[in-house]
PDB file of N, CA and C in Angstrom:
ATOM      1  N   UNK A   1       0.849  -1.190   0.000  1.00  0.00           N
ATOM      2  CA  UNK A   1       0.000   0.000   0.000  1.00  0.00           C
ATOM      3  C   UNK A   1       0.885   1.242   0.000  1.00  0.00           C
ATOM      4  N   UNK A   2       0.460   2.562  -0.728  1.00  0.00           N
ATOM      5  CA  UNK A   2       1.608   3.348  -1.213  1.00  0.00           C
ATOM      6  C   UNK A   2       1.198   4.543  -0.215  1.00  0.00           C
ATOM      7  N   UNK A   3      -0.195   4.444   0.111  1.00  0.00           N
ATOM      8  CA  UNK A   3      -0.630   5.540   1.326  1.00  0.00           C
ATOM      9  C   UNK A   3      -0.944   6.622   0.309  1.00  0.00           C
ATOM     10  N   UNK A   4      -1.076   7.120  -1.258  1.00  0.00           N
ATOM     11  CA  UNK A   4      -0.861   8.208  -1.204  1.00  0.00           C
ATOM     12  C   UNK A   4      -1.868   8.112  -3.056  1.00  0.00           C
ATOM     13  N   UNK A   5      -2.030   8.911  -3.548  1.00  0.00           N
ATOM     14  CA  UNK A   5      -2.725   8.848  -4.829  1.00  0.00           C
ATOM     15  C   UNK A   5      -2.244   9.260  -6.051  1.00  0.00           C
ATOM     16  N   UNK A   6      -2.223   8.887  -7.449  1.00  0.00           N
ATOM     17  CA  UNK A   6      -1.910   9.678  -8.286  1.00  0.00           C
ATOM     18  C   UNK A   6      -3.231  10.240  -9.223  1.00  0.00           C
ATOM     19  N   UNK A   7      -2.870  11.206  -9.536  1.00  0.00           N
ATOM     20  CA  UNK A   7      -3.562  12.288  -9.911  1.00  0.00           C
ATOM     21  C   UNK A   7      -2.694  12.904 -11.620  1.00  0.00           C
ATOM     22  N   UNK A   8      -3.565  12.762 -12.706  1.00  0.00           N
ATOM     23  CA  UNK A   8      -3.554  13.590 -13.787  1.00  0.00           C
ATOM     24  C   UNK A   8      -3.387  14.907 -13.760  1.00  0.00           C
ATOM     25  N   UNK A   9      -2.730  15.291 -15.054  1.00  0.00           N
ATOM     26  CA  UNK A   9      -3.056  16.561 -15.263  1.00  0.00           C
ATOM     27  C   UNK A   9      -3.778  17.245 -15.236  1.00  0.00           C
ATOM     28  N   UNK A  10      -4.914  16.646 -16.101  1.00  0.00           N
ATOM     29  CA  UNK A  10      -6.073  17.352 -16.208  1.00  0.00           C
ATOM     30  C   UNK A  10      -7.017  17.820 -15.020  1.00  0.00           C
ATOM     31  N   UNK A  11      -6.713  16.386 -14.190  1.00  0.00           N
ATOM     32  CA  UNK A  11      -7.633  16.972 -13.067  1.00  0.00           C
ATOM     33  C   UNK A  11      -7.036  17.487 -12.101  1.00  0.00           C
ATOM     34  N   UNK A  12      -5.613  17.419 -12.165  1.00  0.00           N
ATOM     35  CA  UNK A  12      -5.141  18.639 -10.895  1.00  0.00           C
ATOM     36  C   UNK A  12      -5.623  20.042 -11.853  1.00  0.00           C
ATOM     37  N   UNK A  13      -5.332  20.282 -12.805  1.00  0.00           N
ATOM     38  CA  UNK A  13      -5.879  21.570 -13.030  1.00  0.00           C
ATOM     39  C   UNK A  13      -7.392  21.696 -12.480  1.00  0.00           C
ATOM     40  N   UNK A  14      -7.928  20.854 -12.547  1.00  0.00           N
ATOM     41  CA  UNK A  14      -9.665  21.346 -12.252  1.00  0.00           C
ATOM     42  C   UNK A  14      -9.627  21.402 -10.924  1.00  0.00           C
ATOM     43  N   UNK A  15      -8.595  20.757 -10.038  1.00  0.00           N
ATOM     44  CA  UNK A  15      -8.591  20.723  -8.870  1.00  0.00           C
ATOM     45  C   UNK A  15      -7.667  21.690  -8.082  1.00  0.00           C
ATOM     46  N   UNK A  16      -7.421  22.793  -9.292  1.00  0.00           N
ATOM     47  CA  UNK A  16      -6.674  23.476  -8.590  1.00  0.00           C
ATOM     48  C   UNK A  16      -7.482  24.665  -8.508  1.00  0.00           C
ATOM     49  N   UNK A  17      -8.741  24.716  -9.557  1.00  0.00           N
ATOM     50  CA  UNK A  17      -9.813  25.866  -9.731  1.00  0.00           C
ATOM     51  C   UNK A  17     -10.685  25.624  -8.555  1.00  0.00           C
ATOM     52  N   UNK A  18     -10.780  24.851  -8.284  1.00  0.00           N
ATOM     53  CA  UNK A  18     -12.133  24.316  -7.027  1.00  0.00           C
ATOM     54  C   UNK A  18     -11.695  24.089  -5.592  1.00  0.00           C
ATOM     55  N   UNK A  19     -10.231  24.136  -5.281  1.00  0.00           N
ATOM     56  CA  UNK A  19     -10.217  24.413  -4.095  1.00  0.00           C
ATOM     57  C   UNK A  19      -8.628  24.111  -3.299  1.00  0.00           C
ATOM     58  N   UNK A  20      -8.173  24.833  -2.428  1.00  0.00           N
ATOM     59  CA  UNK A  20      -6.921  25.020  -2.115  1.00  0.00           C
ATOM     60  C   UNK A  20      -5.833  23.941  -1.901  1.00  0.00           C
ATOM     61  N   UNK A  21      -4.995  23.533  -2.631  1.00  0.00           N
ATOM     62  CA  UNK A  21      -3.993  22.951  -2.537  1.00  0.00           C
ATOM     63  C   UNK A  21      -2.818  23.286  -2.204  1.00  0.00           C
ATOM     64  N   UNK A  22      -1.797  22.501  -1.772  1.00  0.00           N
ATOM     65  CA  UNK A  22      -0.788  23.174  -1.819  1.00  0.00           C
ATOM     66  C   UNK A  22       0.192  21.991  -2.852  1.00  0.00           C
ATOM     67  N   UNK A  23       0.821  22.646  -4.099  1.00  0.00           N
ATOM     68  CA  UNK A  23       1.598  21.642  -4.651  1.00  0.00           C
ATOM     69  C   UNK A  23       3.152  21.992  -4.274  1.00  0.00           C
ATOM     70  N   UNK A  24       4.032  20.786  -4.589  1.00  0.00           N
ATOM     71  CA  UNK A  24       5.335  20.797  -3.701  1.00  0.00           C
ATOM     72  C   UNK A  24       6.207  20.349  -5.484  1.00  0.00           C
ATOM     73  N   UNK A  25       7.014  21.354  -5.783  1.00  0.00           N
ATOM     74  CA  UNK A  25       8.262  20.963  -6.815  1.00  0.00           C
ATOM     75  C   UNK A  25       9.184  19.823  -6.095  1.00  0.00           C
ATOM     76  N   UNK A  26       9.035  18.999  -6.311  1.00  0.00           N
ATOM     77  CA  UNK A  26      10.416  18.141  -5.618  1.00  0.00           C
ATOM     78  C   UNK A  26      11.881  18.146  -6.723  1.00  0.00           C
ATOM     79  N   UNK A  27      11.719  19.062  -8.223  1.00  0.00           N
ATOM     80  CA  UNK A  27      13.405  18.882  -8.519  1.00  0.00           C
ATOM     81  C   UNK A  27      14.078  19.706  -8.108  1.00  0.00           C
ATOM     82  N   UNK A  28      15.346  19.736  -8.926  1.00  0.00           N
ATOM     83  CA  UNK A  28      15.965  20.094  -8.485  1.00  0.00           C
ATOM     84  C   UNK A  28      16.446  21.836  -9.123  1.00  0.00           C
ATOM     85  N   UNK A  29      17.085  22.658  -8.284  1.00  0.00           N
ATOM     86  CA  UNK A  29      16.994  23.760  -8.621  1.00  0.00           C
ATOM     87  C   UNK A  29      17.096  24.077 -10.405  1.00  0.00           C
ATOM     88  N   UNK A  30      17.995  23.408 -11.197  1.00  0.00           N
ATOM     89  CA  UNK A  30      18.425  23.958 -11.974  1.00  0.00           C
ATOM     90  C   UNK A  30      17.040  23.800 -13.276  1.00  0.00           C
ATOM     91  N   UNK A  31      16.504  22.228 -13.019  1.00  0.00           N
ATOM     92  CA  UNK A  31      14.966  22.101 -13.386  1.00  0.00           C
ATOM     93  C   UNK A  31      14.137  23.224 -12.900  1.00  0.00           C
ATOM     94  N   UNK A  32      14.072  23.310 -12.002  1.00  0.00           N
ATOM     95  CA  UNK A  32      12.547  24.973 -11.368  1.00  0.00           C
ATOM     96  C   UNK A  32      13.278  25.791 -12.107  1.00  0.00           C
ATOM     97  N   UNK A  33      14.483  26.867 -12.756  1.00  0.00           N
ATOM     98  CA  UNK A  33      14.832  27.568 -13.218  1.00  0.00           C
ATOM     99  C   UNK A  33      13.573  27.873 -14.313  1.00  0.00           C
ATOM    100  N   UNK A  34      13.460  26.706 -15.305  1.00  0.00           N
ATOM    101  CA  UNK A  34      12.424  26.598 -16.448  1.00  0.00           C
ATOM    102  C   UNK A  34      11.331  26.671 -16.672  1.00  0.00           C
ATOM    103  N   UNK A  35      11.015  26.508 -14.753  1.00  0.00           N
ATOM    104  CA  UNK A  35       9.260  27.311 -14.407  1.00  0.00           C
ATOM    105  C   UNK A  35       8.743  26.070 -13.840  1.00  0.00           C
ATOM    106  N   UNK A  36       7.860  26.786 -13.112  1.00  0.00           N
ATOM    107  CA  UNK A  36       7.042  25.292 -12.290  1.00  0.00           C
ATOM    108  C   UNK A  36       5.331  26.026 -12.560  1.00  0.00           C
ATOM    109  N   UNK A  37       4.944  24.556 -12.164  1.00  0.00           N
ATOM    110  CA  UNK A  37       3.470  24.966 -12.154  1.00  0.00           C
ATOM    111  C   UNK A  37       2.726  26.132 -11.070  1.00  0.00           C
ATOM    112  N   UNK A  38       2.065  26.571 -11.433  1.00  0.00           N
ATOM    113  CA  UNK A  38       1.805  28.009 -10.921  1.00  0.00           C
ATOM    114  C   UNK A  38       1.159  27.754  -9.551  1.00  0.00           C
ATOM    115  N   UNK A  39       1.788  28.526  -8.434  1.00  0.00           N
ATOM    116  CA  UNK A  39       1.164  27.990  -7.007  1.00  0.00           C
ATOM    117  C   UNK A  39       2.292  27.170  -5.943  1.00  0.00           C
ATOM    118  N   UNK A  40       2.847  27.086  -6.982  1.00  0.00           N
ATOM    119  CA  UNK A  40       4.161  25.825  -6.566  1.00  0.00           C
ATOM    120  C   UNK A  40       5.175  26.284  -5.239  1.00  0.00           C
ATOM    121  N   UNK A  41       5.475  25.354  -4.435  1.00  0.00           N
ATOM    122  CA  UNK A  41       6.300  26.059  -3.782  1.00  0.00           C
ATOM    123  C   UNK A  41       7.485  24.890  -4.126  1.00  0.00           C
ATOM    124  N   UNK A  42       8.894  25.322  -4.013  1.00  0.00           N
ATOM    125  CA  UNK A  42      10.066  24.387  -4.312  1.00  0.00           C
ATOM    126  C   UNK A  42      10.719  23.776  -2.920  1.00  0.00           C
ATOM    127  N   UNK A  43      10.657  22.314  -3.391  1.00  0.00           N
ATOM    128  CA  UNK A  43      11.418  21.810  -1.887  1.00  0.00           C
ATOM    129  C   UNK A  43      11.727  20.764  -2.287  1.00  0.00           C
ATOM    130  N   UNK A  44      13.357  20.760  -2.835  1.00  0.00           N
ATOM    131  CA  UNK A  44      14.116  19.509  -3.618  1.00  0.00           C
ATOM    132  C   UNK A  44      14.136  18.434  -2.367  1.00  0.00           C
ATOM    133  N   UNK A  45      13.965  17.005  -3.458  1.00  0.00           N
ATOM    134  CA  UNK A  45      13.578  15.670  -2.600  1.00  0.00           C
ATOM    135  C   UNK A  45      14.637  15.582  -1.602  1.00  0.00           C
ATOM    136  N   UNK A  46      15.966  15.688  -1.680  1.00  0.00           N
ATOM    137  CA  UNK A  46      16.716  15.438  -1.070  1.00  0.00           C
ATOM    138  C   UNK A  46      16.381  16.381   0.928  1.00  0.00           C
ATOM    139  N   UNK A  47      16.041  17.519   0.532  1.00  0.00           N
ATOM    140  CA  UNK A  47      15.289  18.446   1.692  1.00  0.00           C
ATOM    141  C   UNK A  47      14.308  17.932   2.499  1.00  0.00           C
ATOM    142  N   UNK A  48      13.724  16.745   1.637  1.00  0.00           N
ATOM    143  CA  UNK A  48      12.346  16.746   2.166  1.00  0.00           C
ATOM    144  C   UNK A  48      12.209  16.347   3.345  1.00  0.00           C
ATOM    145  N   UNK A  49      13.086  15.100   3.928  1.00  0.00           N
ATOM    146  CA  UNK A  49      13.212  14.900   5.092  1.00  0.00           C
ATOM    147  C   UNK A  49      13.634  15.295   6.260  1.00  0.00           C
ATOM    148  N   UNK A  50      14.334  16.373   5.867  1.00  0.00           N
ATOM    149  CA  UNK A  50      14.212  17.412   6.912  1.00  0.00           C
ATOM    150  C   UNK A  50      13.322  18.898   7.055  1.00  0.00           C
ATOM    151  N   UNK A  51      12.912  18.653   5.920  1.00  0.00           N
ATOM    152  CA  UNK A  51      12.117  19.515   6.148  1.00  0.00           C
ATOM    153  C   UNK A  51      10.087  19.433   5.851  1.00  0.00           C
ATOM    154  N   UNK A  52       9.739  18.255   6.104  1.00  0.00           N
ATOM    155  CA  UNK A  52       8.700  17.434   6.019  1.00  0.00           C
ATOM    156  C   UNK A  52       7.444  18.092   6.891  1.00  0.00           C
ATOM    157  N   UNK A  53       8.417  19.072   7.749  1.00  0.00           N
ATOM    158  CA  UNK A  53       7.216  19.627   9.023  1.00  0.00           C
ATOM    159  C   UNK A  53       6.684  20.471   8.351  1.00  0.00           C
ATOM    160  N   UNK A  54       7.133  21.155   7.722  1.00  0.00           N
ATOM    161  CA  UNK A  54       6.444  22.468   6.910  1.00  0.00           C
ATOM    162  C   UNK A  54       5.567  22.154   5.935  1.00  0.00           C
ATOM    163  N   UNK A  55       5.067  20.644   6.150  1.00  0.00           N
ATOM    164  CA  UNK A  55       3.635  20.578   4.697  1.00  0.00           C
ATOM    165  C   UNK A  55       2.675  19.538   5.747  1.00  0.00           C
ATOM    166  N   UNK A  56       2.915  20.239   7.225  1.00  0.00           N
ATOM    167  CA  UNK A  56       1.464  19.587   7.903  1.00  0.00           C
ATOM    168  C   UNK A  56       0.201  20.110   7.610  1.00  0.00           C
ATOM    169  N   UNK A  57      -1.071  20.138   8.172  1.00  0.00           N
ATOM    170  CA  UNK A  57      -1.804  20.435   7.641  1.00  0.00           C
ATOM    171  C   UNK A  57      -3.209  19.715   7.296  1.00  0.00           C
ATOM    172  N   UNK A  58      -4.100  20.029   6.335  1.00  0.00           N
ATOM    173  CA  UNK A  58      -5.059  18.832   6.461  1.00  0.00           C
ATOM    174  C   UNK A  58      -5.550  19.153   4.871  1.00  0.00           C
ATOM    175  N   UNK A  59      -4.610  20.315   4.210  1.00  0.00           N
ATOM    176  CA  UNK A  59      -4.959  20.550   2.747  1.00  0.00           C
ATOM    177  C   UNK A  59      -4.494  19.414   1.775  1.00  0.00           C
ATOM    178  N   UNK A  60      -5.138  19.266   0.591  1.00  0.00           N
ATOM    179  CA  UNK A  60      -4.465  18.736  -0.407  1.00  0.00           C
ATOM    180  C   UNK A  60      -2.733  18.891  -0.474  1.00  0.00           C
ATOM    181  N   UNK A  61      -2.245  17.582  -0.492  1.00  0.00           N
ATOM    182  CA  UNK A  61      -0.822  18.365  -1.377  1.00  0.00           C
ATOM    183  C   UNK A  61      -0.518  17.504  -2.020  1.00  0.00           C
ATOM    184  N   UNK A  62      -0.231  18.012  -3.506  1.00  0.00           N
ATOM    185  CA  UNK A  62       0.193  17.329  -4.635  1.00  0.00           C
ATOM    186  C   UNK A  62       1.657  17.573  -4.655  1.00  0.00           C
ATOM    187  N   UNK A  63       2.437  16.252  -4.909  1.00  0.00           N
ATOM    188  CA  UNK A  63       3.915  16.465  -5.298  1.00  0.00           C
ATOM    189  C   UNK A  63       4.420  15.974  -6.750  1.00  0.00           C
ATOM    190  N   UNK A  64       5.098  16.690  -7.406  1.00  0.00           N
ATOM    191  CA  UNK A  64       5.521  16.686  -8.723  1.00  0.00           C
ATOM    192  C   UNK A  64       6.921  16.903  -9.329  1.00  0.00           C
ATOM    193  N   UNK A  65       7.382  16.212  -9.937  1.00  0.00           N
ATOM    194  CA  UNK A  65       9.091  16.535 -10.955  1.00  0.00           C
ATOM    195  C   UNK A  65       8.682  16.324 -11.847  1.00  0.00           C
ATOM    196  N   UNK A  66       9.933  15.994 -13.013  1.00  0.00           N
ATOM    197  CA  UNK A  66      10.024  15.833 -14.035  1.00  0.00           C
ATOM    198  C   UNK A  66       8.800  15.015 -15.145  1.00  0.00           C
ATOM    199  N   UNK A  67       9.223  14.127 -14.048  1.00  0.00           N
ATOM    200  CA  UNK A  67       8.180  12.744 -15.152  1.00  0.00           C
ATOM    201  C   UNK A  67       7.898  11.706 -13.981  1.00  0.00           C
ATOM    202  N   UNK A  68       7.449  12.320 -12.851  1.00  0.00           N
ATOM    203  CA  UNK A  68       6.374  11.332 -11.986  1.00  0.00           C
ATOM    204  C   UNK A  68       7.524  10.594 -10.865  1.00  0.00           C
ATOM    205  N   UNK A  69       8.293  10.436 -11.176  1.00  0.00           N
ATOM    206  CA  UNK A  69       9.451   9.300 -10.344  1.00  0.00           C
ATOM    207  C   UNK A  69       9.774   9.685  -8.924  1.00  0.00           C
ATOM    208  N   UNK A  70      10.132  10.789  -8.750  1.00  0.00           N
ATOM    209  CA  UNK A  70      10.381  11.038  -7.717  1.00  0.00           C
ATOM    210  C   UNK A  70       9.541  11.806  -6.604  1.00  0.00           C
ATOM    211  N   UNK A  71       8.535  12.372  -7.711  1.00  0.00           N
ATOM    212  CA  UNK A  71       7.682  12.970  -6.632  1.00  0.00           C
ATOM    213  C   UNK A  71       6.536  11.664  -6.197  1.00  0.00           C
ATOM    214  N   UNK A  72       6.977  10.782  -6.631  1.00  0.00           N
ATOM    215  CA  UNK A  72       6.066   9.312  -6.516  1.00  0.00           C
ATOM    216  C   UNK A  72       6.865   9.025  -5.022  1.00  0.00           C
ATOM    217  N   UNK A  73       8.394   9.101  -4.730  1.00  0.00           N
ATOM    218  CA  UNK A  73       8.741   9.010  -3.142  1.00  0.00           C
ATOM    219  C   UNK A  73       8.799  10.234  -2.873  1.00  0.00           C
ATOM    220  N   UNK A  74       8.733  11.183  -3.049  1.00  0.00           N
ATOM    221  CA  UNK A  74       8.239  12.312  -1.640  1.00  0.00           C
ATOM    222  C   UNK A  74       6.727  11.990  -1.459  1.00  0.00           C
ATOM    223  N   UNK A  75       5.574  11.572  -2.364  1.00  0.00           N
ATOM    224  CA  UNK A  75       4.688  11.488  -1.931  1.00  0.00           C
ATOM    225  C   UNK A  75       4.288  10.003  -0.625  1.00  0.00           C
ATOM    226  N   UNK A  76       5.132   8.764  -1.360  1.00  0.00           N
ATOM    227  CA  UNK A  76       5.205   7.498  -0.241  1.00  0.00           C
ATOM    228  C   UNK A  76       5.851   8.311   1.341  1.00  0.00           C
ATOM    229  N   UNK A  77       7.079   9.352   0.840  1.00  0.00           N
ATOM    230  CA  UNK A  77       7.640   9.696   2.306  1.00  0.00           C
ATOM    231  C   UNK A  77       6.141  10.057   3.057  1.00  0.00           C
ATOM    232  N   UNK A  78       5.428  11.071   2.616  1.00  0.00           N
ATOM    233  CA  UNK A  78       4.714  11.566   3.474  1.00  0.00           C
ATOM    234  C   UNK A  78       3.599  11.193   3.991  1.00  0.00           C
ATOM    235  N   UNK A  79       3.564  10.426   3.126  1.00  0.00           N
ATOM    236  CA  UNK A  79       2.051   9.380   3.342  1.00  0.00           C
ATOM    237  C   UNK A  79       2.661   8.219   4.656  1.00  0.00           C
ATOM    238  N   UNK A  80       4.104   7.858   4.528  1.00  0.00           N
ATOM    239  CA  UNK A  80       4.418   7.214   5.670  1.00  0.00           C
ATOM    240  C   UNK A  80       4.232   7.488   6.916  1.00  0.00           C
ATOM    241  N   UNK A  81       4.580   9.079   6.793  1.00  0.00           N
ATOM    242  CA  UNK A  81       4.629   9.801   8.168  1.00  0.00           C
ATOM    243  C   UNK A  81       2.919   9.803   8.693  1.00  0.00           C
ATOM    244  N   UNK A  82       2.148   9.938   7.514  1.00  0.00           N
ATOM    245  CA  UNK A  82       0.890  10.032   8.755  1.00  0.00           C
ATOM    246  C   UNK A  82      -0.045  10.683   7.685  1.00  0.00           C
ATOM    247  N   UNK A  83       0.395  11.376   6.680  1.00  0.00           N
ATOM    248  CA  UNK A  83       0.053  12.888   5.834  1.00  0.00           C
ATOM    249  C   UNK A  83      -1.369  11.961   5.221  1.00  0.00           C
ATOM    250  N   UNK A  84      -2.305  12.695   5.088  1.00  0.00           N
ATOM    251  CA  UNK A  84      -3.305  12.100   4.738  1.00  0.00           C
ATOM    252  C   UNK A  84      -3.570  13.179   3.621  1.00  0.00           C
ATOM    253  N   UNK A  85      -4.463  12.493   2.258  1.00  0.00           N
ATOM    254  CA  UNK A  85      -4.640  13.798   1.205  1.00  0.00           C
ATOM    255  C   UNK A  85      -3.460  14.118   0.327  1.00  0.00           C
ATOM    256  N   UNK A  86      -2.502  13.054  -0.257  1.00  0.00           N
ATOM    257  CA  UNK A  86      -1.400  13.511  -0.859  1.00  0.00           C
ATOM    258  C   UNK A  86      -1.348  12.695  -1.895  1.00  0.00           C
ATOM    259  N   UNK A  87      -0.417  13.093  -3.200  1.00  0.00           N
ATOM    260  CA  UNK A  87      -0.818  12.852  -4.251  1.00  0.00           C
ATOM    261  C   UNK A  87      -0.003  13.029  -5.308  1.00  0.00           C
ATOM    262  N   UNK A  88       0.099  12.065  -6.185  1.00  0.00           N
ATOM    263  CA  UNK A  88       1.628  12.423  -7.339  1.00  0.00           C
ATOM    264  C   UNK A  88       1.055  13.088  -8.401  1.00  0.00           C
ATOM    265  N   UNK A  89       1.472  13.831  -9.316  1.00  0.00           N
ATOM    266  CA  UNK A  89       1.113  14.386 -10.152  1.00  0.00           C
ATOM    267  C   UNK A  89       1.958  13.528 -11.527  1.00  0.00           C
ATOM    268  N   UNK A  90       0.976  12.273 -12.141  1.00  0.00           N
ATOM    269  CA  UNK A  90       1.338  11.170 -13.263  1.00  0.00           C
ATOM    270  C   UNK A  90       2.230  11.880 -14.416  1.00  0.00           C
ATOM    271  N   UNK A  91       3.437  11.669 -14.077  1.00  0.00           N
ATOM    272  CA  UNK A  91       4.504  12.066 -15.683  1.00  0.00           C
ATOM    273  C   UNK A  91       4.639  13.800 -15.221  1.00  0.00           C
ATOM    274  N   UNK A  92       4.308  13.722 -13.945  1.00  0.00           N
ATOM    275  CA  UNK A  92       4.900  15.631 -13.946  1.00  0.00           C
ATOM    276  C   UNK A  92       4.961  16.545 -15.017  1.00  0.00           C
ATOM    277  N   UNK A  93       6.071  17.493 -14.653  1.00  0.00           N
ATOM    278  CA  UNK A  93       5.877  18.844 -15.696  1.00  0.00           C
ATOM    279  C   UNK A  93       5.584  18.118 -17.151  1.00  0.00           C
ATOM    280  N   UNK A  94       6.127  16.859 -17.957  1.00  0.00           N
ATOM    281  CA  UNK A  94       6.150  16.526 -18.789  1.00  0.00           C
ATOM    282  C   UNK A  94       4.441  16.767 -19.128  1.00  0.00           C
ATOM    283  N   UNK A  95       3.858  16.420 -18.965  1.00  0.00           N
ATOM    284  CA  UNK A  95       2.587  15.665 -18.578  1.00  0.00           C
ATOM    285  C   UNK A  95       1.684  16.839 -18.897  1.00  0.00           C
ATOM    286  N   UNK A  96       2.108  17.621 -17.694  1.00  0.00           N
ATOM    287  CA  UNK A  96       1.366  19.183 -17.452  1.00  0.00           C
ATOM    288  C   UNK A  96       1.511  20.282 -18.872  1.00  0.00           C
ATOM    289  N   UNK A  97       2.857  19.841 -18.980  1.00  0.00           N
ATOM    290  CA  UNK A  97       3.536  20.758 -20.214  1.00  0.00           C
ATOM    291  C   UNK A  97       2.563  20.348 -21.779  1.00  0.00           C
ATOM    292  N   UNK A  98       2.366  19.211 -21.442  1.00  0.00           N
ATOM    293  CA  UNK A  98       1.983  18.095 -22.667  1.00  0.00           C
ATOM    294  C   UNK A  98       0.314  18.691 -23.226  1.00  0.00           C
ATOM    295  N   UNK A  99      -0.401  18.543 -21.654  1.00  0.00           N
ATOM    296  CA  UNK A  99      -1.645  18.976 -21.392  1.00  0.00           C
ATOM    297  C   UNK A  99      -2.212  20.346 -22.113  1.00  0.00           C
ATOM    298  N   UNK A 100      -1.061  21.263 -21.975  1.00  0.00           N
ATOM    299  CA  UNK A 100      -0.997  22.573 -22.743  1.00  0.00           C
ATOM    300  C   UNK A 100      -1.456  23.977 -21.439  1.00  0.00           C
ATOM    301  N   UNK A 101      -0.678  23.366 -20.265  1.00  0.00           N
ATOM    302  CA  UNK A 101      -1.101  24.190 -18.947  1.00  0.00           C
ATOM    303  C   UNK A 101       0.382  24.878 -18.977  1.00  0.00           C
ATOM    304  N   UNK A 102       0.266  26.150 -18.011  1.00  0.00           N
ATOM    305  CA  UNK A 102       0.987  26.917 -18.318  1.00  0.00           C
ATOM    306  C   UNK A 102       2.216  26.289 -17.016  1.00  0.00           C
ATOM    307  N   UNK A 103       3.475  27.580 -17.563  1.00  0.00           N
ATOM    308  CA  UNK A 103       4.425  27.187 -16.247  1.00  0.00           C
ATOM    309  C   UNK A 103       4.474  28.677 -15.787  1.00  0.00           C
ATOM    310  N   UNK A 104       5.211  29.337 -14.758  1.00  0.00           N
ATOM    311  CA  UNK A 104       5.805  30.167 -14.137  1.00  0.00           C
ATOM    312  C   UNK A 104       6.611  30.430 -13.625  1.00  0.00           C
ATOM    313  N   UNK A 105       7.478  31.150 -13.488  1.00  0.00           N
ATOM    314  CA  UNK A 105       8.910  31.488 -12.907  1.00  0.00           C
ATOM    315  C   UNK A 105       8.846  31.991 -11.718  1.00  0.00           C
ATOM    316  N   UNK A 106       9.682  31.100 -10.456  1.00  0.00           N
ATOM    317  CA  UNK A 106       9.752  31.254  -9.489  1.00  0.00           C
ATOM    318  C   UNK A 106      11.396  32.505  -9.337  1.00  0.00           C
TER     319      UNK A 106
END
């Protein structure tokens, strides 16, 4: 059991119109340079475990990279810890980019 959900493009966008999430960039800096999805806050995987306290809470949080892989274990990390409501975003920016959704520069 992975504790945690994956989630499309398409419908994180609809799910980002209908109600508050918080999504988490898990790459790495030189990837976010090129823009992340809008809303995004950045917190490379390697961080995450120390810094895991800062996405308590009881909101949605979607985690996302490149192409699904790794934000697939920040999402198992947090779902281990307890995190209820969390969620990979399938094939990441690829995916999103693919979809024809926009990016933004952090």
């Amino acid at each position: 059991m992975t504790g945690f959900k994956e989630i499309e493009a398409e419908d994180l966008h609809r799910l980002m119109a209908n109600q508050p999430i918080k999504l988490v960039d898990v790459r790495n800096d030189d990837e976010v340079a090129r823009g992340v999805i809008p809303g995004a806050v950045h917190l490379p995987l390697a961080m995450l475990p120390v810094r895991h306290d800062n996405l308590h809470g009881d909101e949605t949080l979607v985690f996302y990279c490149h192409s699904g892989i790794r934000s697939a274990q920040a999402a198992a990390f947090l779902a281990s810890k307890g995190r209820e409501n969390v969620f990979n975003l399938i094939g990441g920016v690829l995916a999103w980019g693919k979809a024809g959704f926009p990016f933004e520069r952090i």
